[in-house]
Every structure is written in C-alpha cells, then in structure tokens.
N, C-alpha and C. Protein backbone atom coordinates (compact mmCIF):
# COMPACT_ATOMS: atom_id res chain seq x y z
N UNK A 1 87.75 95.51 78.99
CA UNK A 1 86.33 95.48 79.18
C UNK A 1 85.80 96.89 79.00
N UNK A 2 84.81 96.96 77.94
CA UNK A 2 84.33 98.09 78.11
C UNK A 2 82.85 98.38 78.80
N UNK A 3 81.93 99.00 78.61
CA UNK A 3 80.62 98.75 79.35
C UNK A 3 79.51 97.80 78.50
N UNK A 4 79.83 97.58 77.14
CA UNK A 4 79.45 96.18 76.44
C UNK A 4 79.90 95.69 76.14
N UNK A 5 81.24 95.47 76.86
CA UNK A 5 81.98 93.72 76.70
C UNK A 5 82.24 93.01 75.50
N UNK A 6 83.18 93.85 73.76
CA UNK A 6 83.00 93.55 73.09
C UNK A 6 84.12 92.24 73.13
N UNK A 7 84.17 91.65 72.46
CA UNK A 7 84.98 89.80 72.45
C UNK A 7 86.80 90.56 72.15
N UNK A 8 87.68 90.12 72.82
CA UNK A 8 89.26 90.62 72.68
C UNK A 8 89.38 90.87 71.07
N UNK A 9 90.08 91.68 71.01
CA UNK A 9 91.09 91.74 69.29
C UNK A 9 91.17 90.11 68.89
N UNK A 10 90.97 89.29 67.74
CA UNK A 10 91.65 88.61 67.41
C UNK A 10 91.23 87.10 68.55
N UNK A 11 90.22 87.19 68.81
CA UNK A 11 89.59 86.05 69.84
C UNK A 11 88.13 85.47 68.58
N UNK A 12 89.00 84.48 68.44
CA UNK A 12 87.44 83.89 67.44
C UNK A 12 86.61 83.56 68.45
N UNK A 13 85.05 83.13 67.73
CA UNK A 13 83.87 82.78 68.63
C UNK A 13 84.18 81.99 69.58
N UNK A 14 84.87 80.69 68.56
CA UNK A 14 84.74 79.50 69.08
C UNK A 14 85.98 79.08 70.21
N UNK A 15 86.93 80.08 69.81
CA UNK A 15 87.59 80.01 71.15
C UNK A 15 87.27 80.80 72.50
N UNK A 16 86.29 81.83 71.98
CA UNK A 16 85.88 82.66 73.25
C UNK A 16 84.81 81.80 73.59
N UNK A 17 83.85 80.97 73.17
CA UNK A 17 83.05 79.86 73.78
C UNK A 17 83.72 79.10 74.83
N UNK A 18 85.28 78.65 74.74
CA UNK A 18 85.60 77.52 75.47
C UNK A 18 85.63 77.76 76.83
N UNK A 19 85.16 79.05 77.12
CA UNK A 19 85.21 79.95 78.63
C UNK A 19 84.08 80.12 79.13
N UNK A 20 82.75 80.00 78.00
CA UNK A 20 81.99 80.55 78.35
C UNK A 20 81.22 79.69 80.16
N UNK A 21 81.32 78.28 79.60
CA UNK A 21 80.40 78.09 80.90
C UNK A 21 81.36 78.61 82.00
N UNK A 22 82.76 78.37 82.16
CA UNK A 22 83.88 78.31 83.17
C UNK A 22 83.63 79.73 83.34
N UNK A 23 83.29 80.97 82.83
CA UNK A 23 82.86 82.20 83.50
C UNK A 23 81.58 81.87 84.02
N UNK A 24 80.84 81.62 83.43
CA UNK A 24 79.42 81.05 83.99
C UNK A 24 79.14 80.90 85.60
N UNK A 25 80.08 79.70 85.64
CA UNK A 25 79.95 79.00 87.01
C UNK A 25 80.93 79.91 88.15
N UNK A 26 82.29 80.58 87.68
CA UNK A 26 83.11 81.00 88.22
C UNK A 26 81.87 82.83 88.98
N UNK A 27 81.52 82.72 87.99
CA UNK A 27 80.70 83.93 88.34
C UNK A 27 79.30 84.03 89.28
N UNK A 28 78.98 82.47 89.49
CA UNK A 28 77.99 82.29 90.26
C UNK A 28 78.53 81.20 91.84
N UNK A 29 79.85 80.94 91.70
CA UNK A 29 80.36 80.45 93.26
C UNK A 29 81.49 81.09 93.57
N UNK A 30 81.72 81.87 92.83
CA UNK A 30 83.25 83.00 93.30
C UNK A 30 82.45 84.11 94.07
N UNK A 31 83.09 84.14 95.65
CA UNK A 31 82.16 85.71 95.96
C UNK A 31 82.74 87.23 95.32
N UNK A 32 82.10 87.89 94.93
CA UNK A 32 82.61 89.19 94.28
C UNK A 32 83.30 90.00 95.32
N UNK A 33 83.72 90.83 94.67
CA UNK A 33 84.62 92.03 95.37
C UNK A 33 83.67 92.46 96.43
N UNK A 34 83.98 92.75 98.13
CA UNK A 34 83.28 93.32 98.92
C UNK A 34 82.72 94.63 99.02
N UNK A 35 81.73 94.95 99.00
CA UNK A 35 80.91 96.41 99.16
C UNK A 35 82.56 97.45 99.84
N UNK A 36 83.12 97.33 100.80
CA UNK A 36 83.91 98.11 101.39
C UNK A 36 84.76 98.36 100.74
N UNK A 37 85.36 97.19 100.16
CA UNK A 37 86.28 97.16 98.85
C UNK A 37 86.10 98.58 97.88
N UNK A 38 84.75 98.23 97.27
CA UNK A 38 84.62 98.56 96.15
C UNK A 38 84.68 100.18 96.71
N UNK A 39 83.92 100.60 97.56
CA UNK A 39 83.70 101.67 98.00
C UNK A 39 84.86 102.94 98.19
N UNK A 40 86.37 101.84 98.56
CA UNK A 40 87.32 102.26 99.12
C UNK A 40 88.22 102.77 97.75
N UNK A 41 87.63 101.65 96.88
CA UNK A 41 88.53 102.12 95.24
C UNK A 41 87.54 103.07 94.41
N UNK A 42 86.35 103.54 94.93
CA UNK A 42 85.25 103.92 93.96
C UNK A 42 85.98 105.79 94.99
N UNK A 43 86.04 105.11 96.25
CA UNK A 43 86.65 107.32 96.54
C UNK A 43 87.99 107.59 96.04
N UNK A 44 88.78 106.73 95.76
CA UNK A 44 90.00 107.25 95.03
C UNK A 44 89.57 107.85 93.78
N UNK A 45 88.40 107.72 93.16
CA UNK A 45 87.85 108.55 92.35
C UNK A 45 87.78 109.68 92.27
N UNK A 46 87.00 110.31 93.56
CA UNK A 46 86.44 111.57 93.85
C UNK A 46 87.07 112.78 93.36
N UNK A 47 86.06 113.45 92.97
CA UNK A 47 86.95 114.61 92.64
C UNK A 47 87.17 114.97 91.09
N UNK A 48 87.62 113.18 90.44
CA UNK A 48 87.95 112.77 89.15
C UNK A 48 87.12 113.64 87.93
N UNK A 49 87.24 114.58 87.13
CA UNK A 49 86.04 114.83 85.84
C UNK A 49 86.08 113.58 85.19
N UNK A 50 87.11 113.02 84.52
CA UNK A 50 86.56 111.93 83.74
C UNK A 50 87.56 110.70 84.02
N UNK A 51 87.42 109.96 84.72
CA UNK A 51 87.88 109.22 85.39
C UNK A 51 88.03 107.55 84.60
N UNK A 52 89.10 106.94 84.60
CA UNK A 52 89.07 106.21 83.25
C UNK A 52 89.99 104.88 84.31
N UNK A 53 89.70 103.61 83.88
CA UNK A 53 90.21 102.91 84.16
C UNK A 53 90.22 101.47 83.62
N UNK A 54 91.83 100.83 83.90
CA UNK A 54 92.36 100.21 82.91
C UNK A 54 92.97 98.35 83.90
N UNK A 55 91.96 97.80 83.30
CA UNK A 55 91.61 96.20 84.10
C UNK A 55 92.99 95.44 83.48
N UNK A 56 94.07 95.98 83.61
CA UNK A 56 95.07 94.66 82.81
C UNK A 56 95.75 93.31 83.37
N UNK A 57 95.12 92.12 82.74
CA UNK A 57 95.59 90.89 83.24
C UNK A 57 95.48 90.72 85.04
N UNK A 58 94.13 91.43 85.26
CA UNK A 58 94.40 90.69 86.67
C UNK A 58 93.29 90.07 87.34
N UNK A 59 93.21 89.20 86.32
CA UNK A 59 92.14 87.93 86.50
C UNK A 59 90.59 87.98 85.67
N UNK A 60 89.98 88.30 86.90
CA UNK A 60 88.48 87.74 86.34
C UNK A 60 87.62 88.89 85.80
N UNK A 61 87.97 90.16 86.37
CA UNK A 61 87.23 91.32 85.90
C UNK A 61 86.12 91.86 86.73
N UNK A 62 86.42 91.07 88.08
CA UNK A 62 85.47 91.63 89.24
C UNK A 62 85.20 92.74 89.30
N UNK A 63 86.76 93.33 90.05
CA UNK A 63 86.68 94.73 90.20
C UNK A 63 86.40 95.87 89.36
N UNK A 64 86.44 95.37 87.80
CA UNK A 64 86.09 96.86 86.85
C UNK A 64 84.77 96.61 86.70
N UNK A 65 83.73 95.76 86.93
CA UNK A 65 82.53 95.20 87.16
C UNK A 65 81.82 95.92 88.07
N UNK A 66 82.68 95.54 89.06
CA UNK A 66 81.76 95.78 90.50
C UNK A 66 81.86 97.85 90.54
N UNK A 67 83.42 98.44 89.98
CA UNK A 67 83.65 99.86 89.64
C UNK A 67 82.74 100.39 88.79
N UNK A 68 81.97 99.68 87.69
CA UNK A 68 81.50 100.27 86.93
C UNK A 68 79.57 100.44 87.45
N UNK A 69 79.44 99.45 88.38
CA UNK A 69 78.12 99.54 88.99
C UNK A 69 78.59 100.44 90.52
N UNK A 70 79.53 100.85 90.78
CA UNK A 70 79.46 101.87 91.66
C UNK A 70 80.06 103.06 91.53
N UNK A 71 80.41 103.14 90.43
CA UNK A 71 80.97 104.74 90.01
C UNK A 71 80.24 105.16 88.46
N UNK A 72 78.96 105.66 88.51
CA UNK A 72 78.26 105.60 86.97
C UNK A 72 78.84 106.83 86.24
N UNK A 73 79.87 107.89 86.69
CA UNK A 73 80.97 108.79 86.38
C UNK A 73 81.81 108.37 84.95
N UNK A 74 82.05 107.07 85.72
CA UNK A 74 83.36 106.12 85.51
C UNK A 74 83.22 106.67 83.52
N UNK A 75 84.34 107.39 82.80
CA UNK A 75 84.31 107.63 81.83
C UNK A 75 84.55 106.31 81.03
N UNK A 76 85.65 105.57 80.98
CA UNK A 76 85.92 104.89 80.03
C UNK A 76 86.77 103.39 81.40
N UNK A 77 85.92 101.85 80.74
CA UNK A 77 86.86 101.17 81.60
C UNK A 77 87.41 100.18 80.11
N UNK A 78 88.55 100.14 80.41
CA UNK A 78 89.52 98.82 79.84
C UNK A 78 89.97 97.65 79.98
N UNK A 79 89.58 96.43 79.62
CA UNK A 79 90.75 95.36 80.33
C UNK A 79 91.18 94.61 79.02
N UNK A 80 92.19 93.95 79.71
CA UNK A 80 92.93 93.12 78.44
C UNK A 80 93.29 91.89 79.28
C-alpha cells in the first residue's frame, strides 16, 4: 500500500473487483485499529528522519491506514 493505493503487480481489474464490495462492507463493520494502538506504534517512530514502513500479508491493511493518518512523517508505506 502506498498513499494512493495503486492495484498489486499483475492483479487484473476484474479480479481486483471480486473484493471490492467484501472490502467495502469489511471496512464499514470491522472496528479499526484502536486510537491507543495506533498511538503506541506511531511513538516507536519518534525520533525516525524518514521512517518507512512495510504492511506484509497481515490482513486487511488497518494498521498502515490508521499509521499513515497518524504519522504524516511516515516517508514511504508498503504492503503486499
């Protein structure tokens, strides 16, 4: 994931469609990562000049989400 969410390497439309509502809905009755949470992984930051981080395979993409609206530092985020 980067900060505009371009579609995976090698993910056609129409298979990245077959997710789309199932993120949809998952994203509007799943509760997100907790404020304390985020807070607690956003100070392991501190300090950081360019602080980069890397979302691999661990699920939904909450946390580099919820990192990237509380650390606006945040140089570069990744997921796969």
């Amino acid at each position: 994931m980067t900060r505009s969410e371009p579609s995976a390497p090698g993910v056609r439309p129409e298979q990245e469609a077959l997710f789309s509502t199932a993120a949809e809905h998952y994203a509007r009755y799943r509760p997100g990562v907790p404020d304390p949470a985020v807070h607690l992984l956003a100070g392991t930051l501190a300090g950081r000049t360019a602080p980069a981080l890397l979302d691999l395979g661990t699920g939904t993409g909450q946390v580099p989400r919820a990192l990237l609206a509380a650390v606006p530092y945040l140089a570069h985020a990744r997921g796969g």
